[in-house]
PDB file of N, CA and C in Angstrom:
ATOM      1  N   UNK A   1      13.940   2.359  -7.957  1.00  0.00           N
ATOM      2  CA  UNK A   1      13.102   1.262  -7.474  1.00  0.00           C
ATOM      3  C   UNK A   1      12.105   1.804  -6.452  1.00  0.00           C
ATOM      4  N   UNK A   2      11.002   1.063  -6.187  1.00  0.00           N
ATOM      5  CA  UNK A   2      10.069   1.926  -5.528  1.00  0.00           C
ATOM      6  C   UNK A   2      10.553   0.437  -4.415  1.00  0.00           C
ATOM      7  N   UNK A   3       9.680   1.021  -3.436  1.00  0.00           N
ATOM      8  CA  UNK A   3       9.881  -0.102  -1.857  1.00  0.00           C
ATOM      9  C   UNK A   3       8.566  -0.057  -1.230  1.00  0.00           C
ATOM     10  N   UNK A   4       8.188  -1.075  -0.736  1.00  0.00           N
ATOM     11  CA  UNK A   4       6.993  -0.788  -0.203  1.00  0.00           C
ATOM     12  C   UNK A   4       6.900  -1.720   0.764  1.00  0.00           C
ATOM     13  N   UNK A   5       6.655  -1.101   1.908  1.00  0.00           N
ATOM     14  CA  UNK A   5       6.738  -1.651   3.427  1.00  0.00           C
ATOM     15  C   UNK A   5       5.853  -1.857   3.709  1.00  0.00           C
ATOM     16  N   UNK A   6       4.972  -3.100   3.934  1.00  0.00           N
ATOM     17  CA  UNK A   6       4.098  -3.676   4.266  1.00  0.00           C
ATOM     18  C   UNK A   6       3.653  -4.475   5.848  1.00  0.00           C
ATOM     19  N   UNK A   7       2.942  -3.030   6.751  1.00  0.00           N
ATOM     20  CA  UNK A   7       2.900  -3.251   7.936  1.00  0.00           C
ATOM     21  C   UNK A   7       2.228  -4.458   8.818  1.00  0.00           C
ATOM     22  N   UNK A   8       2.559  -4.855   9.780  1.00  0.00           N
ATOM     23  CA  UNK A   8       1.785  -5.837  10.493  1.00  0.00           C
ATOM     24  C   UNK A   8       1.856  -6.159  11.393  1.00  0.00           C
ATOM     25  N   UNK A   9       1.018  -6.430  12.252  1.00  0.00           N
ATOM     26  CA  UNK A   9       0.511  -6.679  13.628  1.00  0.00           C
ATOM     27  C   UNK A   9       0.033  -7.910  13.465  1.00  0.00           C
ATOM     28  N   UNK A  10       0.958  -8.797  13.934  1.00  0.00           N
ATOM     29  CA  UNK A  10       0.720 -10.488  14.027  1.00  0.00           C
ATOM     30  C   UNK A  10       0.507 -10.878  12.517  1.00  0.00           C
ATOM     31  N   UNK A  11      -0.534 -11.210  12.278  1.00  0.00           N
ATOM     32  CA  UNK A  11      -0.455 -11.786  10.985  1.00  0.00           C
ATOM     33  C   UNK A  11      -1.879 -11.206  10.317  1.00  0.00           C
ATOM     34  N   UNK A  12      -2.145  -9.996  10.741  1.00  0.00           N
ATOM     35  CA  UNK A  12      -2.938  -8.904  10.393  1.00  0.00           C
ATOM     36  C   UNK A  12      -2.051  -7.194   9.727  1.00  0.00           C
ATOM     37  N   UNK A  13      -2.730  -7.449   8.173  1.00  0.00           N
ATOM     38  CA  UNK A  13      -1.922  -6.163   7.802  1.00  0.00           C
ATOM     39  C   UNK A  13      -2.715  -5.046   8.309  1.00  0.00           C
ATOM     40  N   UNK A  14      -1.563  -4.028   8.830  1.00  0.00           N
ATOM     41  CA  UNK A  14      -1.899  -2.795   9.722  1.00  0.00           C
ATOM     42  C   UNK A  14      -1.991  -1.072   8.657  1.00  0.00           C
ATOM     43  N   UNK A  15      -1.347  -1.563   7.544  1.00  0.00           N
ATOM     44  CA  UNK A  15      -0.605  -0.326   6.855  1.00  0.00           C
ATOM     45  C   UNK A  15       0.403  -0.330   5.721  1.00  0.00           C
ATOM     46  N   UNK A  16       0.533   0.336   5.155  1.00  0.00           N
ATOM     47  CA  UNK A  16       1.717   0.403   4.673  1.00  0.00           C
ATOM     48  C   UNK A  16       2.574   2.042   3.979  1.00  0.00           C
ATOM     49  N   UNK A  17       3.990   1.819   3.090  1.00  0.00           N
ATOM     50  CA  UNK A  17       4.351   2.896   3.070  1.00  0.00           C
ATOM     51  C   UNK A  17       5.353   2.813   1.795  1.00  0.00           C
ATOM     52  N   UNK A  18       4.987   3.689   0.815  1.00  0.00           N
ATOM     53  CA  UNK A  18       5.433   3.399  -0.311  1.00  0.00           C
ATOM     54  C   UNK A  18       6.234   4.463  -0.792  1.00  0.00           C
ATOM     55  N   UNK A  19       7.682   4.146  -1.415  1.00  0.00           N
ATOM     56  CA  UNK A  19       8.575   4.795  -1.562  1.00  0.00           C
ATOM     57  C   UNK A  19       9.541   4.529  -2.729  1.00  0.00           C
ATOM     58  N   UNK A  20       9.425   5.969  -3.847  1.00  0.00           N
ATOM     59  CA  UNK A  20      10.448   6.095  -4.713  1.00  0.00           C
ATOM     60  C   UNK A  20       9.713   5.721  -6.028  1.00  0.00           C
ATOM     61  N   UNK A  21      10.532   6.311  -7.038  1.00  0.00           N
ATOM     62  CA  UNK A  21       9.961   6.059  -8.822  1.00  0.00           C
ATOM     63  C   UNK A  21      10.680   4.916  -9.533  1.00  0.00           C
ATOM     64  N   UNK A  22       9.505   3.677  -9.887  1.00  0.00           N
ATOM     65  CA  UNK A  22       9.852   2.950 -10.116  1.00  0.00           C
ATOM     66  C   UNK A  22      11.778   2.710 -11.291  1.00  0.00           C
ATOM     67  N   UNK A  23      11.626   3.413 -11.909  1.00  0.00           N
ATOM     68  CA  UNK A  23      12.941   3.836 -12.722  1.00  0.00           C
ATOM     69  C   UNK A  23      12.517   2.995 -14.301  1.00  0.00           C
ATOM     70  N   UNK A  24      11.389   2.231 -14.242  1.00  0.00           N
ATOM     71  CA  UNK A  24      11.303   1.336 -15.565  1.00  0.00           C
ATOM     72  C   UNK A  24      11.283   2.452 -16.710  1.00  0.00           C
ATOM     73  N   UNK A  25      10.621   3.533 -16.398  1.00  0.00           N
ATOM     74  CA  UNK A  25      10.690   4.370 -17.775  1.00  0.00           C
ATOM     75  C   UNK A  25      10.712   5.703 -17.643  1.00  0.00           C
ATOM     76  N   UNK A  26      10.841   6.426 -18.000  1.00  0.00           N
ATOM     77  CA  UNK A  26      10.165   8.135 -17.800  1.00  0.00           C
ATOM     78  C   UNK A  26       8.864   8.510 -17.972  1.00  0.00           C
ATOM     79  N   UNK A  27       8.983   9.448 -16.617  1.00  0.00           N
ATOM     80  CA  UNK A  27       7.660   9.658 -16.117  1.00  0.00           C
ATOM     81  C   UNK A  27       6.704  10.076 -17.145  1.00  0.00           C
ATOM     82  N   UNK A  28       5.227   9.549 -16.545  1.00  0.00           N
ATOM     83  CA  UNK A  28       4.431   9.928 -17.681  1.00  0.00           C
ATOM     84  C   UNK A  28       4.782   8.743 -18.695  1.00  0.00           C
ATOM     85  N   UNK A  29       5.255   7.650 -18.439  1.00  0.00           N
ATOM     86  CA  UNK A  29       5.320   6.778 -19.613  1.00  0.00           C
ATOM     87  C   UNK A  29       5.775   5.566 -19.108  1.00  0.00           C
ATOM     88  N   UNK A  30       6.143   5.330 -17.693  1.00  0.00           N
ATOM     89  CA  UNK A  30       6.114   4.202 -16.362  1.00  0.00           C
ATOM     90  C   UNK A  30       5.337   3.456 -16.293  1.00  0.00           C
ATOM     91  N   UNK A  31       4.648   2.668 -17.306  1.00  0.00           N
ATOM     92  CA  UNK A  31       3.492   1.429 -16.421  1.00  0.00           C
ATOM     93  C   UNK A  31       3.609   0.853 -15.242  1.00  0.00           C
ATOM     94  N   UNK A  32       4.741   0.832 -14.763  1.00  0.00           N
ATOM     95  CA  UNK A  32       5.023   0.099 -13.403  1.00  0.00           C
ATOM     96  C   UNK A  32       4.778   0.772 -12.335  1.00  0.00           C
ATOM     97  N   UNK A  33       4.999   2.138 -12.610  1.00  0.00           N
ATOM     98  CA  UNK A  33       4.780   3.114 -11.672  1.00  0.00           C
ATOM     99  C   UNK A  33       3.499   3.618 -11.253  1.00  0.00           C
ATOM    100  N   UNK A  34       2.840   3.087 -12.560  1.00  0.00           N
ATOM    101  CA  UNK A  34       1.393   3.984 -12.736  1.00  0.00           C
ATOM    102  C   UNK A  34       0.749   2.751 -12.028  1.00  0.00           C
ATOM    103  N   UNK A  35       0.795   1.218 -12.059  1.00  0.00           N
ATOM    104  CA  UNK A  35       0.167   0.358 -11.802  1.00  0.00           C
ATOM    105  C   UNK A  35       0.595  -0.209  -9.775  1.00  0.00           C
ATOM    106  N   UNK A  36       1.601   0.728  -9.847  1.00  0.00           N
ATOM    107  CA  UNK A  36       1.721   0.893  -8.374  1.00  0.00           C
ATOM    108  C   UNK A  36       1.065   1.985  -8.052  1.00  0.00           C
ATOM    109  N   UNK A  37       1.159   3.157  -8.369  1.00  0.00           N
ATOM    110  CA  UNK A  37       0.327   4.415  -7.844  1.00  0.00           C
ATOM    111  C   UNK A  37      -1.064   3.385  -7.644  1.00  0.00           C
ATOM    112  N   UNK A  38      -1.930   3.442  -9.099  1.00  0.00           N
ATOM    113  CA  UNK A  38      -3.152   2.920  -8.848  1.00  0.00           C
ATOM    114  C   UNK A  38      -3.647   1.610  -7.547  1.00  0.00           C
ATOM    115  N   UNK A  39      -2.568   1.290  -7.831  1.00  0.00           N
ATOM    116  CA  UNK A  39      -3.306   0.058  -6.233  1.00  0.00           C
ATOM    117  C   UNK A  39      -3.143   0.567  -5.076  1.00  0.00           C
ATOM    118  N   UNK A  40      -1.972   1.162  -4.921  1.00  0.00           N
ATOM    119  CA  UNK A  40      -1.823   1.608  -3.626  1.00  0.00           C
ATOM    120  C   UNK A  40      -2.798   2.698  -3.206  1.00  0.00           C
ATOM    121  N   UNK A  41      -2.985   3.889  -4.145  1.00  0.00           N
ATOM    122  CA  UNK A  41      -4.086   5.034  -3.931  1.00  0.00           C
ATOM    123  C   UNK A  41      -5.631   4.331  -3.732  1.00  0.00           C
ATOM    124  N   UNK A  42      -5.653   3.025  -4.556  1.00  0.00           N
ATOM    125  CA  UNK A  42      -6.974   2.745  -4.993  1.00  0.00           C
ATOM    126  C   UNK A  42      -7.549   1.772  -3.032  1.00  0.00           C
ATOM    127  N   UNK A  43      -6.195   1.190  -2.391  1.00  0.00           N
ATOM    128  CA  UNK A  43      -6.423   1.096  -1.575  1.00  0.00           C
ATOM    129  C   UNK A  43      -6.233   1.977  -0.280  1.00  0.00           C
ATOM    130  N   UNK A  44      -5.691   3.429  -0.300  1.00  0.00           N
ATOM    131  CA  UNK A  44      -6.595   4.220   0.517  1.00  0.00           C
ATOM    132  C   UNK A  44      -7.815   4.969   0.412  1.00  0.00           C
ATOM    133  N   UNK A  45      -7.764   4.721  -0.867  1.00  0.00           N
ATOM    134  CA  UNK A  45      -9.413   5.297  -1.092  1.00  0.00           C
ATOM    135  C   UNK A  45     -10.020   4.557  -0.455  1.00  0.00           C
ATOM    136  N   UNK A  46     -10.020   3.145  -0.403  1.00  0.00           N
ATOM    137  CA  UNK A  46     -10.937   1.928   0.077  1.00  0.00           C
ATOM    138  C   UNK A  46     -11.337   2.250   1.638  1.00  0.00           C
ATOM    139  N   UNK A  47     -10.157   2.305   2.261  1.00  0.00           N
ATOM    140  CA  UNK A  47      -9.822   2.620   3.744  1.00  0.00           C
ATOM    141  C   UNK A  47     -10.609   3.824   4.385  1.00  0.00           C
ATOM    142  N   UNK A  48     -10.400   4.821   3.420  1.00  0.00           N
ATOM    143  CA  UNK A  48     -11.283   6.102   3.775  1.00  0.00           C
ATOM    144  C   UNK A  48     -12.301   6.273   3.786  1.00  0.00           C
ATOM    145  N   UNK A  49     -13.215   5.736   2.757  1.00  0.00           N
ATOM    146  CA  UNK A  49     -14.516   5.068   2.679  1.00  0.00           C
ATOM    147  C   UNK A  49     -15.466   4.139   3.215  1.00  0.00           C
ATOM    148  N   UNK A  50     -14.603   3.165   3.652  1.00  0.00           N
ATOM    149  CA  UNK A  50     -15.233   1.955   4.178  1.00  0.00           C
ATOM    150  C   UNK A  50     -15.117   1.932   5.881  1.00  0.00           C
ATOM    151  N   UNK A  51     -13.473   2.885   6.272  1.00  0.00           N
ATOM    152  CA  UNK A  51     -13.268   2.309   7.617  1.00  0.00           C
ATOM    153  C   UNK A  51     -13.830   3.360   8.241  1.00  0.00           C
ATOM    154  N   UNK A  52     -14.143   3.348   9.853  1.00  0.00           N
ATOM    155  CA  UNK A  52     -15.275   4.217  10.456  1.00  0.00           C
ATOM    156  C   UNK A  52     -14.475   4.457  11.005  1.00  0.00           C
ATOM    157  N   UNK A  53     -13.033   4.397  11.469  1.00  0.00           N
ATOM    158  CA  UNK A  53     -11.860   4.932  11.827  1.00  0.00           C
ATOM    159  C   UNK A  53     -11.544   5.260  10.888  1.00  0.00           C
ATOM    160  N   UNK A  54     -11.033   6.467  10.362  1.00  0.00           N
ATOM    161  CA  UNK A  54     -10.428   7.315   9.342  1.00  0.00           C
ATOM    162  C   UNK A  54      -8.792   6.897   9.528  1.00  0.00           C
ATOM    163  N   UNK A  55      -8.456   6.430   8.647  1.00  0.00           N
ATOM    164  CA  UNK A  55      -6.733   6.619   8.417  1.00  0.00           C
ATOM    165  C   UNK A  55      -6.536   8.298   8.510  1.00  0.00           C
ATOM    166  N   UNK A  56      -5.379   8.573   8.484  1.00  0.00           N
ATOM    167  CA  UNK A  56      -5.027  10.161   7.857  1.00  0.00           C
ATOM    168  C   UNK A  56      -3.607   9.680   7.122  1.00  0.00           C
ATOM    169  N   UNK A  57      -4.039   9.486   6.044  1.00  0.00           N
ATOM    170  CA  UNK A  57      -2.931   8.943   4.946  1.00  0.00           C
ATOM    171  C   UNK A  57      -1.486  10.070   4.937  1.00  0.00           C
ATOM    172  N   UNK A  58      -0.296  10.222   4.624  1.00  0.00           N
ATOM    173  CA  UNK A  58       0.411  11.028   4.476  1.00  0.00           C
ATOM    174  C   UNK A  58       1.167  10.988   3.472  1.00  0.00           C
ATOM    175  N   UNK A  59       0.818  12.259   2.330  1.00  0.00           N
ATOM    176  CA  UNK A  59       1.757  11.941   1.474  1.00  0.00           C
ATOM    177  C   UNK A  59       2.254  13.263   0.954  1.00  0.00           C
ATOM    178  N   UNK A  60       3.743  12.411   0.238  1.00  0.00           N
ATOM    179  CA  UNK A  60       4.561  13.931   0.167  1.00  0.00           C
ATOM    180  C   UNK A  60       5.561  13.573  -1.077  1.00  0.00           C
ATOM    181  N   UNK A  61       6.587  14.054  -1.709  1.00  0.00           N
ATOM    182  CA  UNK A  61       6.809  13.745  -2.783  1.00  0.00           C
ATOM    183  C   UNK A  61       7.394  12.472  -3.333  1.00  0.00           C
ATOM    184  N   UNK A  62       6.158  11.964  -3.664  1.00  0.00           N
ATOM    185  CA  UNK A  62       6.376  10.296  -4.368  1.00  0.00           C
ATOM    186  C   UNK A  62       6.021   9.835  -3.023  1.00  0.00           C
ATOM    187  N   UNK A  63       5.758   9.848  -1.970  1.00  0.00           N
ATOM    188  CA  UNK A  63       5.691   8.859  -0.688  1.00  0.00           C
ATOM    189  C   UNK A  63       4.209   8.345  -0.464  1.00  0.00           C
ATOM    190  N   UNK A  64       3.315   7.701   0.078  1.00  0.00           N
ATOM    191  CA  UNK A  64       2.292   7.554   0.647  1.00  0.00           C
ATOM    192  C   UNK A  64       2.576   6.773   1.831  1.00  0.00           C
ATOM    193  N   UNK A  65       1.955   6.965   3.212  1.00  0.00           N
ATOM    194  CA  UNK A  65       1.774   5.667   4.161  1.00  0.00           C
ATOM    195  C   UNK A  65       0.649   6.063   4.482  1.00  0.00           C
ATOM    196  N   UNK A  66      -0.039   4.788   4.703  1.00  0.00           N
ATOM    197  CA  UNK A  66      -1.052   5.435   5.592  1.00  0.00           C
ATOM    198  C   UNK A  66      -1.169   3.734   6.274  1.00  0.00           C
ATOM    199  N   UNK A  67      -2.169   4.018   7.633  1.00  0.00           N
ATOM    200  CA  UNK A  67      -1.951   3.221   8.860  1.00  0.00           C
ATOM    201  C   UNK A  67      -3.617   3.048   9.420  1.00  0.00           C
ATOM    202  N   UNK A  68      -3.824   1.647   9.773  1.00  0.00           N
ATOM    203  CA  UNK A  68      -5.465   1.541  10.312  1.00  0.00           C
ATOM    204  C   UNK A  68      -5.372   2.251  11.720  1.00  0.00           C
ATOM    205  N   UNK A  69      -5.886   3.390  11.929  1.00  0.00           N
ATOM    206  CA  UNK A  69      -5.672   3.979  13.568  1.00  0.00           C
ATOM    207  C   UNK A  69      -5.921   3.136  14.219  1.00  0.00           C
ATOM    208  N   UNK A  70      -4.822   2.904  15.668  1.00  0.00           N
ATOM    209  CA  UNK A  70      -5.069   2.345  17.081  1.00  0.00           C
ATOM    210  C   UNK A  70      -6.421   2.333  16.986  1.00  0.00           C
ATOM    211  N   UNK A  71      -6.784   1.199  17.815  1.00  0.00           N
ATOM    212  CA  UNK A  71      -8.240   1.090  18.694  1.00  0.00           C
ATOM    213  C   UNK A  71      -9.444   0.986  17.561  1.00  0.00           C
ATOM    214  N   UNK A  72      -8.974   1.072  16.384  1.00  0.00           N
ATOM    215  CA  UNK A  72      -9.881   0.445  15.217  1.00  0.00           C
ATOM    216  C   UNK A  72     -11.098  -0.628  15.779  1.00  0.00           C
ATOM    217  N   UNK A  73     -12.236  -0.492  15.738  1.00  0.00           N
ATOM    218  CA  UNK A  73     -12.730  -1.552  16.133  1.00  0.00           C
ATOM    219  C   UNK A  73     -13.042  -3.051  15.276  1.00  0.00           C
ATOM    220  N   UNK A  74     -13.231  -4.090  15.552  1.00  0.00           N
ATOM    221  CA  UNK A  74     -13.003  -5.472  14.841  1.00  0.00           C
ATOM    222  C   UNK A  74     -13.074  -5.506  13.268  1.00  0.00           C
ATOM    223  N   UNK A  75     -14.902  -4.660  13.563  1.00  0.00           N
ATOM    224  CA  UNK A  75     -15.325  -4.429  12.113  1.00  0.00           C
ATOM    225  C   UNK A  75     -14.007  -3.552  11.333  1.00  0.00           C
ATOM    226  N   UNK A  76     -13.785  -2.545  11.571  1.00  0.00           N
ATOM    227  CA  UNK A  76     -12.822  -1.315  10.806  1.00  0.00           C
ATOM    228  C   UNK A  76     -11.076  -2.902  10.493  1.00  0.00           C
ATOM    229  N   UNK A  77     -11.276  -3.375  11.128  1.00  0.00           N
ATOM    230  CA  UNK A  77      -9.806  -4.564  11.409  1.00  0.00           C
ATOM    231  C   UNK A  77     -10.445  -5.016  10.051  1.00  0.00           C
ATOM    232  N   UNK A  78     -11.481  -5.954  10.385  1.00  0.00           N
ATOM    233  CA  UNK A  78     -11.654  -7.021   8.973  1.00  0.00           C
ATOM    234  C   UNK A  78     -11.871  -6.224   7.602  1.00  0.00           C
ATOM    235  N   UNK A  79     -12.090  -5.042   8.017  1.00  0.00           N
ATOM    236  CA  UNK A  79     -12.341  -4.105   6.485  1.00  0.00           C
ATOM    237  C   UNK A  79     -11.075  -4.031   5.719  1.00  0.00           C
ATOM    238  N   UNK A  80     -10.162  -3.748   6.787  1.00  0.00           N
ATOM    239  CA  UNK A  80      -8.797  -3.188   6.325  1.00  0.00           C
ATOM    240  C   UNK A  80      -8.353  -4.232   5.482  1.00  0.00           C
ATOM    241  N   UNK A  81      -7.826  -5.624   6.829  1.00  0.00           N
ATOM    242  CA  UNK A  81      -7.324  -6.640   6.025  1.00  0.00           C
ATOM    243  C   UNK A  81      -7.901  -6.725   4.440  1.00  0.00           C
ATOM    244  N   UNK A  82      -9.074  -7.192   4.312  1.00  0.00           N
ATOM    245  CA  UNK A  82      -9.522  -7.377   3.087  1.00  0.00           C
ATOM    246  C   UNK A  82      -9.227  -5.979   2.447  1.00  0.00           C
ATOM    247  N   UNK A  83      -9.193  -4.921   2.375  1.00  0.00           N
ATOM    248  CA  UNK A  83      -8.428  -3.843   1.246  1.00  0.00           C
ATOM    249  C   UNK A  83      -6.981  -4.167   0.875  1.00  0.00           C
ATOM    250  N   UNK A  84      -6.853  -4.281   2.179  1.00  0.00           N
ATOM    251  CA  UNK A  84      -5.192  -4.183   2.611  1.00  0.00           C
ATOM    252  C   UNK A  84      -4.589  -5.569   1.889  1.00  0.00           C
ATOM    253  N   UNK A  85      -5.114  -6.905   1.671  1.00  0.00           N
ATOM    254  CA  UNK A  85      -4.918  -7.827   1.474  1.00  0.00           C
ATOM    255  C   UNK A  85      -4.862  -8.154  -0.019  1.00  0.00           C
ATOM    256  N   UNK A  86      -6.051  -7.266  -0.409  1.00  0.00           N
ATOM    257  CA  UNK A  86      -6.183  -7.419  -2.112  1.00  0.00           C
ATOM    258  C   UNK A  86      -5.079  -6.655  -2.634  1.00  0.00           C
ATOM    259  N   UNK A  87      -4.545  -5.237  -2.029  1.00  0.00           N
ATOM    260  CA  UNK A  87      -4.010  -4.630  -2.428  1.00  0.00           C
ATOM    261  C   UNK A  87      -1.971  -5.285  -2.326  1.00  0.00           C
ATOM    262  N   UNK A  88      -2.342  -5.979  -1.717  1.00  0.00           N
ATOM    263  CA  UNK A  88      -0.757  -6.527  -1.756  1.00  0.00           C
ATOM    264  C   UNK A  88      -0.647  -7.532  -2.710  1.00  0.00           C
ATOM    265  N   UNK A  89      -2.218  -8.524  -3.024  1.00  0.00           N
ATOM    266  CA  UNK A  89      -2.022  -9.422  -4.280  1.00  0.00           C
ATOM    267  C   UNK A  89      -1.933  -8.914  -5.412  1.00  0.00           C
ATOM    268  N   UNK A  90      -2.339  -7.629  -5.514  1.00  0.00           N
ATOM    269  CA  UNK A  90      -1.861  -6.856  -7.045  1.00  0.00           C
ATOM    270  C   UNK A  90      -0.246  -6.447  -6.546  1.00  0.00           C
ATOM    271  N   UNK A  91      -0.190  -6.070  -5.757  1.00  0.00           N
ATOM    272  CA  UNK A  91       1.431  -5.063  -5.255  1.00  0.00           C
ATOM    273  C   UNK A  91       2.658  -6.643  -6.004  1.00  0.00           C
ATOM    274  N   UNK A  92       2.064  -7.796  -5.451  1.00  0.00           N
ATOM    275  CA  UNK A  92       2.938  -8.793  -5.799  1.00  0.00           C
ATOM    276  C   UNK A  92       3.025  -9.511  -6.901  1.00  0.00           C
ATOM    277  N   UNK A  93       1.789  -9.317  -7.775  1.00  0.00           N
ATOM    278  CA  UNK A  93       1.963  -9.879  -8.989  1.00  0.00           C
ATOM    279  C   UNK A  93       2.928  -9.030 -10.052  1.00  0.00           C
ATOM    280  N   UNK A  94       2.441  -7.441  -9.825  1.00  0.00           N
ATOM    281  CA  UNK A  94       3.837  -6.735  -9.958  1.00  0.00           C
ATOM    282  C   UNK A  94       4.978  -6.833  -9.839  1.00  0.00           C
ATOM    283  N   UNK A  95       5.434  -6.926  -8.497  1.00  0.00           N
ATOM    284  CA  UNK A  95       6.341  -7.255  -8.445  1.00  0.00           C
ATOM    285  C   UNK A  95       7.125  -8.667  -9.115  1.00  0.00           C
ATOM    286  N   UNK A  96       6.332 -10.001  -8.924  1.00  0.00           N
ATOM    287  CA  UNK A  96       6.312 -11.096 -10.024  1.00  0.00           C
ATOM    288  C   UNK A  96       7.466 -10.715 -11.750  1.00  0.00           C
ATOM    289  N   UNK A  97       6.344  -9.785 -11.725  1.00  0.00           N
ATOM    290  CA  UNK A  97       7.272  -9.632 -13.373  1.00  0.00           C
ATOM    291  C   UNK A  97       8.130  -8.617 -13.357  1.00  0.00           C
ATOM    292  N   UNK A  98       7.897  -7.626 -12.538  1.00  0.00           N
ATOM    293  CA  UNK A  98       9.159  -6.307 -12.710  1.00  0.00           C
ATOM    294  C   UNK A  98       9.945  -6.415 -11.334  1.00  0.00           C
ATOM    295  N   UNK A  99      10.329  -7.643 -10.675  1.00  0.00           N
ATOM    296  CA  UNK A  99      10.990  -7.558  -9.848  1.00  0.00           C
ATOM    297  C   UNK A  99      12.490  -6.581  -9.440  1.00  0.00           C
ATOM    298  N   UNK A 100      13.113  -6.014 -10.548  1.00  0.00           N
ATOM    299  CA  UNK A 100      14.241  -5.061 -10.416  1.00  0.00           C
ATOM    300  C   UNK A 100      13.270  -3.836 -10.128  1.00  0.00           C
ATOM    301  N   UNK A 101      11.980  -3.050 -10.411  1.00  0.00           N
ATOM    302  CA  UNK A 101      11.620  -2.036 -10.022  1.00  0.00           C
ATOM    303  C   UNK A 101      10.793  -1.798  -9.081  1.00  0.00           C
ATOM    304  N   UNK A 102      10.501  -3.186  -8.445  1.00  0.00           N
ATOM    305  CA  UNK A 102       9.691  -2.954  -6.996  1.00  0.00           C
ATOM    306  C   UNK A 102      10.214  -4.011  -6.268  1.00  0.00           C
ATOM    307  N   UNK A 103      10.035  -3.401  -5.084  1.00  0.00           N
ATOM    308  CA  UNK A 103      10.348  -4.344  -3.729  1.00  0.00           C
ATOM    309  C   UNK A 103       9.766  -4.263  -2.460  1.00  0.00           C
ATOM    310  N   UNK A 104       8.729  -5.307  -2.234  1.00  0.00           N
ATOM    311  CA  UNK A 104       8.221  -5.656  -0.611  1.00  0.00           C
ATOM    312  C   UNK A 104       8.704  -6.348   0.208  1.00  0.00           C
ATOM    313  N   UNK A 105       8.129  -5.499   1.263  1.00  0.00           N
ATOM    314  CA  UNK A 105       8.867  -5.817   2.566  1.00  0.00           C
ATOM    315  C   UNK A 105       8.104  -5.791   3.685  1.00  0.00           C
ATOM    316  N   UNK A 106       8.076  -6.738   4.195  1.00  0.00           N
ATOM    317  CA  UNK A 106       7.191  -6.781   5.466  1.00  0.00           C
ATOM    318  C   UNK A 106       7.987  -6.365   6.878  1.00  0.00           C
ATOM    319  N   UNK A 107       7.062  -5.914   7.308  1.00  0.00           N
ATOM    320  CA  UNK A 107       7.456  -5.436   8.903  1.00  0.00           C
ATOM    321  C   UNK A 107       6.295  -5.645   9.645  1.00  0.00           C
ATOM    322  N   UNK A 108       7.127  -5.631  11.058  1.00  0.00           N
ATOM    323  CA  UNK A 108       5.915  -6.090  12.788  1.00  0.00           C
ATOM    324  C   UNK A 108       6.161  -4.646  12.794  1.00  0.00           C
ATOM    325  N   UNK A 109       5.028  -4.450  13.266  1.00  0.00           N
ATOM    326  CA  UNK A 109       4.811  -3.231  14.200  1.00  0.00           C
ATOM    327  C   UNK A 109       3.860  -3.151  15.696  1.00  0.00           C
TER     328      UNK A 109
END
């Protein structure tokens, strides 16, 4: 099952951190997995691009987190949310139908 921790600061998403192979199929042949990779990557690409605070994403085998740096200013805030926001309405419609191979989870930070 993959897990994906979905950070937040009040009721502003801050980040998140994604963990483990979905198990629906073997690799290279996972739609679930592949359609989690793609949103989640597709929203630090967004982040890296758009925010004038640079995330420094971290990833390592199967893991990604990455985090809006402290002191972000308003603009770099409302950018995020809206990446950060779209990217959890795909994360959950996923989850919707393959609920045994993904699971969100929110956290304060």
């Amino acid at each position: 099952m993959t897990a994906i921790t979905v950070f937040y600061k009040g009721k502003s998403i801050r980040g998140f951190h994604a963990v483990g192979h979905t198990g629906f199929a073997e690799s290279g042949e996972d739609i679930v997995c592949a359609a989690v990779s793609a949103i989640t990557q597709t929203a630090c690409l967004g982040l890296m691009e758009y925010l004038e605070s640079k995330p420094e994403p971290e990833q390592k085998d199967g893991e990604l987190r990455v985090l809006v740096p402290e002191g972000a200013s308003r603009r770099d805030e409302e950018r995020a949310e809206l990446i950060l926001g779209t990217m959890l309405k795909g994360l959950r419609s996923v989850e919707e139908n393959y609920s045994d191979y993904l699971k969100i989870i929110k956290k304060e930070v």
